[in-house]
PDB file of N, CA and C in Angstrom:
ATOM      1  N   UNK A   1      -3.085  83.460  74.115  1.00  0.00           N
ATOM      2  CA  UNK A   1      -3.557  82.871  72.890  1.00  0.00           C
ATOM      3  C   UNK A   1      -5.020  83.255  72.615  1.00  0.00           C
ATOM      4  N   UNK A   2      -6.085  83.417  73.695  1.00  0.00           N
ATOM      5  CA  UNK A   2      -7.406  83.305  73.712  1.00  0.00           C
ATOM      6  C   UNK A   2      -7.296  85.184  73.213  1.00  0.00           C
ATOM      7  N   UNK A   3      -6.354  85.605  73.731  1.00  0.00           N
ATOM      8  CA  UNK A   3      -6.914  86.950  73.220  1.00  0.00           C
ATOM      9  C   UNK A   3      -6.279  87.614  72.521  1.00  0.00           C
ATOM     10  N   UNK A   4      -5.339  86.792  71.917  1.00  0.00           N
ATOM     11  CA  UNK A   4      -4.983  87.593  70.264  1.00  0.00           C
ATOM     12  C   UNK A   4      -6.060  87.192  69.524  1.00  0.00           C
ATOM     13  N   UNK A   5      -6.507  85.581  69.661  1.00  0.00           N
ATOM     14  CA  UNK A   5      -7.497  85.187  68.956  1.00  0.00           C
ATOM     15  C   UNK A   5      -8.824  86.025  68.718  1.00  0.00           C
ATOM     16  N   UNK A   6      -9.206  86.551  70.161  1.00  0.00           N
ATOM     17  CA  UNK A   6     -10.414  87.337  70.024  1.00  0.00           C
ATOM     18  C   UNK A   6     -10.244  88.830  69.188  1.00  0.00           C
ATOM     19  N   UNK A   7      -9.085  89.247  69.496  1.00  0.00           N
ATOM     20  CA  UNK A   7      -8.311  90.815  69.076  1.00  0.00           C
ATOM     21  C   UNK A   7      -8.421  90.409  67.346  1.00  0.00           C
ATOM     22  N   UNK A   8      -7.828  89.351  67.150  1.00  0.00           N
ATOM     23  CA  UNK A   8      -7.674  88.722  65.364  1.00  0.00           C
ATOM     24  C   UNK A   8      -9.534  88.832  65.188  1.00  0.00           C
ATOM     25  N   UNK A   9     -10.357  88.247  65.719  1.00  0.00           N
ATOM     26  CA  UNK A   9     -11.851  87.874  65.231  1.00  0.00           C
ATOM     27  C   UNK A   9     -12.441  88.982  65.100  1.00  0.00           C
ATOM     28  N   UNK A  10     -11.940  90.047  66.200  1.00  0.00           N
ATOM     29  CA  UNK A  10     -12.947  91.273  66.207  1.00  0.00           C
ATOM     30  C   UNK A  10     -12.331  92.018  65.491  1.00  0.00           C
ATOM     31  N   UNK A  11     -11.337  92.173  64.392  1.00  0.00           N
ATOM     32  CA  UNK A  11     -10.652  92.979  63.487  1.00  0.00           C
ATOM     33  C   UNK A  11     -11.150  93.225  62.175  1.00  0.00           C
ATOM     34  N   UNK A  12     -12.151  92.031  61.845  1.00  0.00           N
ATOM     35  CA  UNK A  12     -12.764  91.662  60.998  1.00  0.00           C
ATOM     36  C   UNK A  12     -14.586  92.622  61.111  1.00  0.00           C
ATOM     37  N   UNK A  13     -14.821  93.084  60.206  1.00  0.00           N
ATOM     38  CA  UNK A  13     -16.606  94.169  60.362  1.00  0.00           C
ATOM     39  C   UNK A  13     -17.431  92.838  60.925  1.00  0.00           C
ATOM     40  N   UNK A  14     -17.479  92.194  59.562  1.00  0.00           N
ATOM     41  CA  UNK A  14     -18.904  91.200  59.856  1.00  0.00           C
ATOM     42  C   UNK A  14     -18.971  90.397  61.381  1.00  0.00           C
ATOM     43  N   UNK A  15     -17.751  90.142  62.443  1.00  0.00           N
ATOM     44  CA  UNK A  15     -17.216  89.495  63.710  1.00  0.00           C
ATOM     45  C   UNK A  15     -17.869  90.511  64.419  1.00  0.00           C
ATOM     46  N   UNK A  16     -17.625  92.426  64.403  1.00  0.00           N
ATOM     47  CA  UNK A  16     -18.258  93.353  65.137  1.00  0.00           C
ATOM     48  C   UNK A  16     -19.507  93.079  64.754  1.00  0.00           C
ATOM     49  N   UNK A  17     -20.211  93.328  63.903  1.00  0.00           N
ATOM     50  CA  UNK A  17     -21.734  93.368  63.331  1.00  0.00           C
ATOM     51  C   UNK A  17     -22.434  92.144  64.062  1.00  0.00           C
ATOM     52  N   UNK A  18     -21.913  90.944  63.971  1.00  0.00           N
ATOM     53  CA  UNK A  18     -22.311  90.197  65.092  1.00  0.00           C
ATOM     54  C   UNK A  18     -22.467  89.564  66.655  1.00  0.00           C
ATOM     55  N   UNK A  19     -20.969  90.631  66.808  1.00  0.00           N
ATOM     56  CA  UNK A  19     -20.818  90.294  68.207  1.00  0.00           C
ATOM     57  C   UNK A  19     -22.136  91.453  68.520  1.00  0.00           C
ATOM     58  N   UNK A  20     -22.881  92.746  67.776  1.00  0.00           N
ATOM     59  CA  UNK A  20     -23.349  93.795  68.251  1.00  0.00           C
ATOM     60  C   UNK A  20     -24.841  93.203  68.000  1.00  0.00           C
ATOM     61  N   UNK A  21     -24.791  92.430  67.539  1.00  0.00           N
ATOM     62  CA  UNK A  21     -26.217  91.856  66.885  1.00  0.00           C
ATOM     63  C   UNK A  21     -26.172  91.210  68.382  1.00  0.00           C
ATOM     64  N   UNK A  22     -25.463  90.094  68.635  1.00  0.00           N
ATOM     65  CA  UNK A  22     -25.501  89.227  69.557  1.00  0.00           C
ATOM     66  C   UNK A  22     -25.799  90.131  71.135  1.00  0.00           C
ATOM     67  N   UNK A  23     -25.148  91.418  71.410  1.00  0.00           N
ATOM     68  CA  UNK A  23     -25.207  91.699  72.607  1.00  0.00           C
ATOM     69  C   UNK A  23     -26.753  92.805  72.721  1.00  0.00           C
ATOM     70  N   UNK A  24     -27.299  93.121  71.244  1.00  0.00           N
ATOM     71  CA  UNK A  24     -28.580  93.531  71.167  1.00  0.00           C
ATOM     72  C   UNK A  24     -29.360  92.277  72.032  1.00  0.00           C
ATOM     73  N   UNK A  25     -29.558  91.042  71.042  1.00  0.00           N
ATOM     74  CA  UNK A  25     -30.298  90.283  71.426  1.00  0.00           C
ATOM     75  C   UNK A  25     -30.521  89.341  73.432  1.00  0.00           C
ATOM     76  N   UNK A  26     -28.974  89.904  73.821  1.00  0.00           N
ATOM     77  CA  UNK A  26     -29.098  89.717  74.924  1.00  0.00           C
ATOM     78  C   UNK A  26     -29.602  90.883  75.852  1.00  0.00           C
ATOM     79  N   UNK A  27     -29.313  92.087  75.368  1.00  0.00           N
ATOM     80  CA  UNK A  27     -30.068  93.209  76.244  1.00  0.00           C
ATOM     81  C   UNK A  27     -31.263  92.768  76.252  1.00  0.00           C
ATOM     82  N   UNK A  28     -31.745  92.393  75.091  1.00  0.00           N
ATOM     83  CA  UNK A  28     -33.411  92.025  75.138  1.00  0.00           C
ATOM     84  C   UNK A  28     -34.083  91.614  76.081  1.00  0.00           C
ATOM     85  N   UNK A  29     -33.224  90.355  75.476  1.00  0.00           N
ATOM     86  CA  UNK A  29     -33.667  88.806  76.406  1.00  0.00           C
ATOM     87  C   UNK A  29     -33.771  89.220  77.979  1.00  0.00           C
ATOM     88  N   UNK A  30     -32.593  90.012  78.264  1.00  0.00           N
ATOM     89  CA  UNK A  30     -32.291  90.291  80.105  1.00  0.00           C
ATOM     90  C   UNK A  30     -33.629  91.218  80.451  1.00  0.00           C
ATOM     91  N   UNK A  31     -33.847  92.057  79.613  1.00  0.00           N
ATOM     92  CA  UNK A  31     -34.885  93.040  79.875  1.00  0.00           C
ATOM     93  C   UNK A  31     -36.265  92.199  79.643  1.00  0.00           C
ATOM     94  N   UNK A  32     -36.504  91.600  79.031  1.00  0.00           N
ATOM     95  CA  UNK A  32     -38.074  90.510  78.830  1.00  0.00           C
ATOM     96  C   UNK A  32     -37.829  90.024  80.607  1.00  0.00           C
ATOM     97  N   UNK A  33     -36.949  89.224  80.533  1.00  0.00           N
ATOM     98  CA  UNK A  33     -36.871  87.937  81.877  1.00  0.00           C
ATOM     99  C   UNK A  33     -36.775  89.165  83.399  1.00  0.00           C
ATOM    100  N   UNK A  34     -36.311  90.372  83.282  1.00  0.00           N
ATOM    101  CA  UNK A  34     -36.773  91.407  84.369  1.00  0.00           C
ATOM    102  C   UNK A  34     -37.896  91.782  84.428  1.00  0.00           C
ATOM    103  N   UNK A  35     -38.635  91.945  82.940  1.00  0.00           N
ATOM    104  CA  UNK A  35     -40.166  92.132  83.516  1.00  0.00           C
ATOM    105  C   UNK A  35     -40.839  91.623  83.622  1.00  0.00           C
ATOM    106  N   UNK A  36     -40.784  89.947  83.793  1.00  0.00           N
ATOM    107  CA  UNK A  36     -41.447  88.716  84.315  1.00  0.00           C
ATOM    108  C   UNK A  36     -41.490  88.890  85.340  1.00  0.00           C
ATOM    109  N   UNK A  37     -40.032  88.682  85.619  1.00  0.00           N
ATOM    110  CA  UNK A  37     -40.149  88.850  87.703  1.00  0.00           C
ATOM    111  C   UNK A  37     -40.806  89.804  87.988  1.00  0.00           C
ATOM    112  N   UNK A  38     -40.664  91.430  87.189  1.00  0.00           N
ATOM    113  CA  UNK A  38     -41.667  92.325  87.808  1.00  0.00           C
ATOM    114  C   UNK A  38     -43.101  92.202  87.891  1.00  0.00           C
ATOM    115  N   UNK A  39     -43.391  91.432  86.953  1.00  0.00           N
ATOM    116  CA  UNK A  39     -44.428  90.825  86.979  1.00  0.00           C
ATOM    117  C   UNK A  39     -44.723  89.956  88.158  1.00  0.00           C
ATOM    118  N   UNK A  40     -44.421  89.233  88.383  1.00  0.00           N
ATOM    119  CA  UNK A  40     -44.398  87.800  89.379  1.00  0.00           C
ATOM    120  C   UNK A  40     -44.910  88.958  90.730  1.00  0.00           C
ATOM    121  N   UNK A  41     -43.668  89.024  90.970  1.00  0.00           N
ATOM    122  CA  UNK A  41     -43.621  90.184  92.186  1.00  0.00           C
ATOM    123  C   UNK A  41     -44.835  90.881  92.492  1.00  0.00           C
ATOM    124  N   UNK A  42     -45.094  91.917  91.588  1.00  0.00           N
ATOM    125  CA  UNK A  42     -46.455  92.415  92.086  1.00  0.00           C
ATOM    126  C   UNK A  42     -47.480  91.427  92.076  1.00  0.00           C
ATOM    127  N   UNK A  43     -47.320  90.603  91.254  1.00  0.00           N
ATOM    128  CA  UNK A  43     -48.591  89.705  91.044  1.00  0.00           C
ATOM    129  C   UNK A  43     -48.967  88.974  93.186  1.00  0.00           C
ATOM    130  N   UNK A  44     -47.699  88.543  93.057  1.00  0.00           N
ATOM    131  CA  UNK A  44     -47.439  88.224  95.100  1.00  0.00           C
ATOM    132  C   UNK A  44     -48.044  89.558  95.695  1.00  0.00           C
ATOM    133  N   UNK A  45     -47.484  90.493  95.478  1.00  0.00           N
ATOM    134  CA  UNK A  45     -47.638  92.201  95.935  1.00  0.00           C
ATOM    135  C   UNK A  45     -49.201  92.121  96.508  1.00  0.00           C
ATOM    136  N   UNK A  46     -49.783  92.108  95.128  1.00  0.00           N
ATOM    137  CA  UNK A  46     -51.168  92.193  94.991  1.00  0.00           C
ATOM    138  C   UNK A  46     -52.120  91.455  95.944  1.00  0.00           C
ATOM    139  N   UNK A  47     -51.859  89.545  95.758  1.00  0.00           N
ATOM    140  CA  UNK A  47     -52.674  88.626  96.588  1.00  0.00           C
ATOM    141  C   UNK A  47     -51.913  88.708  97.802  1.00  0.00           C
ATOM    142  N   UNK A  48     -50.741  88.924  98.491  1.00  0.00           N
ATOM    143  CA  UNK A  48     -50.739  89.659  99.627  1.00  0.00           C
ATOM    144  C   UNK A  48     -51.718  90.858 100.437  1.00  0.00           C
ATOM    145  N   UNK A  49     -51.995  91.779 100.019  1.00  0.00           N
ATOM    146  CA  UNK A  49     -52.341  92.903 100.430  1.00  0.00           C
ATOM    147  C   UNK A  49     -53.731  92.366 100.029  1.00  0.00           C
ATOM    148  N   UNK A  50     -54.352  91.766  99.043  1.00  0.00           N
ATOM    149  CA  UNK A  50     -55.894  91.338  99.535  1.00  0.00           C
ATOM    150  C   UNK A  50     -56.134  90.292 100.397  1.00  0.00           C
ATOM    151  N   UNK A  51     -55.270  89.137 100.803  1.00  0.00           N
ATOM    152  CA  UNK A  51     -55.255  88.500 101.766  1.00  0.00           C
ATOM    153  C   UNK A  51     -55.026  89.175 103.411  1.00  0.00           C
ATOM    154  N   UNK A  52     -54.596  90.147 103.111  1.00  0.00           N
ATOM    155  CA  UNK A  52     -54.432  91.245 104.309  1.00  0.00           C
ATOM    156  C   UNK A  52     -55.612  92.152 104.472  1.00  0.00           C
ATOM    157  N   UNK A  53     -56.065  92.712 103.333  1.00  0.00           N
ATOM    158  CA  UNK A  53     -57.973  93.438 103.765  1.00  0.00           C
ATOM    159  C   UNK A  53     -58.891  92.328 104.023  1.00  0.00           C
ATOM    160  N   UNK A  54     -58.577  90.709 103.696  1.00  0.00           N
ATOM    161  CA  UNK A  54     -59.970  90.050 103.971  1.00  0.00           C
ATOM    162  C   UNK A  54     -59.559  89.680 105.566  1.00  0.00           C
ATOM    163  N   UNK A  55     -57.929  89.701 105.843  1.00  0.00           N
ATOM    164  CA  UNK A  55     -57.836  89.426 107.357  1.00  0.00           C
ATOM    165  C   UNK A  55     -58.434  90.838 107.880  1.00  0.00           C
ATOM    166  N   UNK A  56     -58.218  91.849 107.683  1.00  0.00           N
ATOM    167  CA  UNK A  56     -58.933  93.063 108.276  1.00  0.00           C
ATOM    168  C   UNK A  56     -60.389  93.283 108.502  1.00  0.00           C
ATOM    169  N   UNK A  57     -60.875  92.687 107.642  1.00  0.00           N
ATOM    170  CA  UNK A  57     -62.184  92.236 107.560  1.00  0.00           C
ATOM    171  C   UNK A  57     -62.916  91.542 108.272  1.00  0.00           C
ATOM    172  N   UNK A  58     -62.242  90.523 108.482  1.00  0.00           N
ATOM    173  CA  UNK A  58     -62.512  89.546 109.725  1.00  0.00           C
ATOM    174  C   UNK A  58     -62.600  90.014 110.876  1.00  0.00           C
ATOM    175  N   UNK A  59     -61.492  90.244 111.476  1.00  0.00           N
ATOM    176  CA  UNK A  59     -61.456  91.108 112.464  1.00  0.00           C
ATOM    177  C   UNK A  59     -61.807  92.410 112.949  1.00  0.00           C
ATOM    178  N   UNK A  60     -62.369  92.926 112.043  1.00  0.00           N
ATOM    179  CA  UNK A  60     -63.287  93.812 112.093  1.00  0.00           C
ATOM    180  C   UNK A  60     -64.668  93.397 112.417  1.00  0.00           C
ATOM    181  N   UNK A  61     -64.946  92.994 111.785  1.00  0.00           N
ATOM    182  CA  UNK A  61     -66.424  91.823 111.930  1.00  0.00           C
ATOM    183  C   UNK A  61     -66.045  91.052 113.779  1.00  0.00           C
ATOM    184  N   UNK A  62     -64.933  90.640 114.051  1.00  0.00           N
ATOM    185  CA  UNK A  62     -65.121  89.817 115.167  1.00  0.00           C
ATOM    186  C   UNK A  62     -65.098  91.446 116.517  1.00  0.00           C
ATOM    187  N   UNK A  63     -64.702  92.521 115.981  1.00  0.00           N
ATOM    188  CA  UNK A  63     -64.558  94.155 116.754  1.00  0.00           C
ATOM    189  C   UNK A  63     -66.029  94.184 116.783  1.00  0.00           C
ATOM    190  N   UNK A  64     -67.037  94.262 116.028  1.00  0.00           N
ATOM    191  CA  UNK A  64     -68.230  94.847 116.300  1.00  0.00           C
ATOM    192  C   UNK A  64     -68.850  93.655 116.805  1.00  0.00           C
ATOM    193  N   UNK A  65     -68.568  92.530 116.645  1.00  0.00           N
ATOM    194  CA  UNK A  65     -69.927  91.726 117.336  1.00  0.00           C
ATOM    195  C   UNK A  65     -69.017  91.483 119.012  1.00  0.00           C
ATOM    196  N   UNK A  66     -67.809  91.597 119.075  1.00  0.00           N
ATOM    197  CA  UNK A  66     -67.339  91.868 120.666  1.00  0.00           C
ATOM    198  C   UNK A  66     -68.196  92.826 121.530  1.00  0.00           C
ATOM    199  N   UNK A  67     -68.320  94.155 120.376  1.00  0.00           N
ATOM    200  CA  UNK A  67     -68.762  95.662 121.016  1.00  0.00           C
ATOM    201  C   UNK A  67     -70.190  95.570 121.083  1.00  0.00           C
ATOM    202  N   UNK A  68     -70.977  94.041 120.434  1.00  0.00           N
ATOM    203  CA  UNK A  68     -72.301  94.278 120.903  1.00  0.00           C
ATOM    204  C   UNK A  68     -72.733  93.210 121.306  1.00  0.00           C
ATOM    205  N   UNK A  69     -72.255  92.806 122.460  1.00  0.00           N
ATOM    206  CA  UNK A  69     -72.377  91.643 122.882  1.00  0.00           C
ATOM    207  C   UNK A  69     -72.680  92.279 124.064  1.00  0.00           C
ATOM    208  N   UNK A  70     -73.558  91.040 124.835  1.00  0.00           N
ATOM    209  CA  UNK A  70     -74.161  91.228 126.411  1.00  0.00           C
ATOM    210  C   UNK A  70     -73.033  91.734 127.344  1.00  0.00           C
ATOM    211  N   UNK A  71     -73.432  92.429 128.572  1.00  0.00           N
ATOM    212  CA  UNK A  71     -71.911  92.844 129.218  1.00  0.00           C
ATOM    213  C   UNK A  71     -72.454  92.060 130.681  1.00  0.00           C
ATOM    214  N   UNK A  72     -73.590  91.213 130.714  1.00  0.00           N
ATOM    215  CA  UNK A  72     -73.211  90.420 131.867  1.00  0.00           C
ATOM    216  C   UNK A  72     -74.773  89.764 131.614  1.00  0.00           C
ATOM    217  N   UNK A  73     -74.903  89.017 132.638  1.00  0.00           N
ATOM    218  CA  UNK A  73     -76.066  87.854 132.312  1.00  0.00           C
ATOM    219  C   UNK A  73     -77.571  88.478 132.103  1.00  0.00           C
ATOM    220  N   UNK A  74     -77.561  90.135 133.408  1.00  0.00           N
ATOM    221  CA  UNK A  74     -79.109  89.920 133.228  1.00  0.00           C
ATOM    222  C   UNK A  74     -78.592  90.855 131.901  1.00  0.00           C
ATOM    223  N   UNK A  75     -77.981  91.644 131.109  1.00  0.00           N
ATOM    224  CA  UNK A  75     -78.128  92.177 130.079  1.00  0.00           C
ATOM    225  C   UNK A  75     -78.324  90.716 129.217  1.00  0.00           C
ATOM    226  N   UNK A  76     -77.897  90.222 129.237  1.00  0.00           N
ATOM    227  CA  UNK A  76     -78.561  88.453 128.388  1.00  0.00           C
ATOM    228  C   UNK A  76     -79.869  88.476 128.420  1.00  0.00           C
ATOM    229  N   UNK A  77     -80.158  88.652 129.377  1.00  0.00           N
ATOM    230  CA  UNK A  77     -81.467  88.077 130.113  1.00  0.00           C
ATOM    231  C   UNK A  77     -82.492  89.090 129.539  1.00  0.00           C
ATOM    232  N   UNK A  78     -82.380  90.517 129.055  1.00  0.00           N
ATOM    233  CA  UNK A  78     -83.022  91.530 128.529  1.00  0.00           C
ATOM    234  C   UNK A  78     -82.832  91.406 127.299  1.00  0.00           C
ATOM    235  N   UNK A  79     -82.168  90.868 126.599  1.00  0.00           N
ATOM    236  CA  UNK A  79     -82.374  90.584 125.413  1.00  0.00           C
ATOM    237  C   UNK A  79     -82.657  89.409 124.897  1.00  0.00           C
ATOM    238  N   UNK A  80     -82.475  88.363 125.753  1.00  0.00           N
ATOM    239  CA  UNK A  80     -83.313  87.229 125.467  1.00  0.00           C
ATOM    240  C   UNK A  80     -84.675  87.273 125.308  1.00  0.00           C
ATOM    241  N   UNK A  81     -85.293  88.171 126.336  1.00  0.00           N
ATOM    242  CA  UNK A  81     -86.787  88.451 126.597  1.00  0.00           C
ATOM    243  C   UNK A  81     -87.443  89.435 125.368  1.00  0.00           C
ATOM    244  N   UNK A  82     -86.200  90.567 125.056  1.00  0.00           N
ATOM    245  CA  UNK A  82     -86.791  91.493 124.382  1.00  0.00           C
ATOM    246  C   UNK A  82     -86.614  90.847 123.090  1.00  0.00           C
ATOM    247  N   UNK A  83     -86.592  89.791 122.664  1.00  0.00           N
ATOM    248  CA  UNK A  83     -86.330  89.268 121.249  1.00  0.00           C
ATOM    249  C   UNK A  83     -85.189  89.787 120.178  1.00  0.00           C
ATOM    250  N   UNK A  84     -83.843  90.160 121.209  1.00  0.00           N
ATOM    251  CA  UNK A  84     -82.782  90.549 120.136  1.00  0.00           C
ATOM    252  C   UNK A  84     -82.057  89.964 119.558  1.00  0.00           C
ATOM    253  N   UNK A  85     -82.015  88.335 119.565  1.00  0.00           N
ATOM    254  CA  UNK A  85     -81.391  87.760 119.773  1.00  0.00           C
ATOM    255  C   UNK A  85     -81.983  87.039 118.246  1.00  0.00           C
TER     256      UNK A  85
END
């Protein structure tokens, strides 16, 4: 029944003209709401990977003050005196 009915509706121009209108306006719509998410996505993409150079950063910073740090007391003790500190 449902699809003589549809076969009868779409026999008619102005039924095509709108079913074609109608499946325009949904290509649209699907293609807008995909490039949101593409949006979204990189937008994450993005504050990921700078939350990842300021962790690199850090730890970089904690690499050089490891690599210049005293390597035993009297080296302390020589730079306590020599004012490096």
């Amino acid at each position: 029944m449902w699809a003589s009915l549809t076969v009868g509706l779409m026999a008619r121009p102005w039924a095509r003209r709108v079913a074609g209108f109608a499946l325009a306006v949904l290509t649209i719509a699907l293609f807008l709401i995909n490039l949101r998410r593409s949006g979204e996505r990189a937008g994450r993409a993005a504050e990921r990977l700078e939350t990842l150079e300021r962790t690199n950063a850090i730890q970089r910073q904690m690499l050089d003050a490891a690599a210049r740090r005293p390597r035993s007391r009297g080296d302390l003790l020589d730079r306590l005196r020599g004012g490096e500190f």
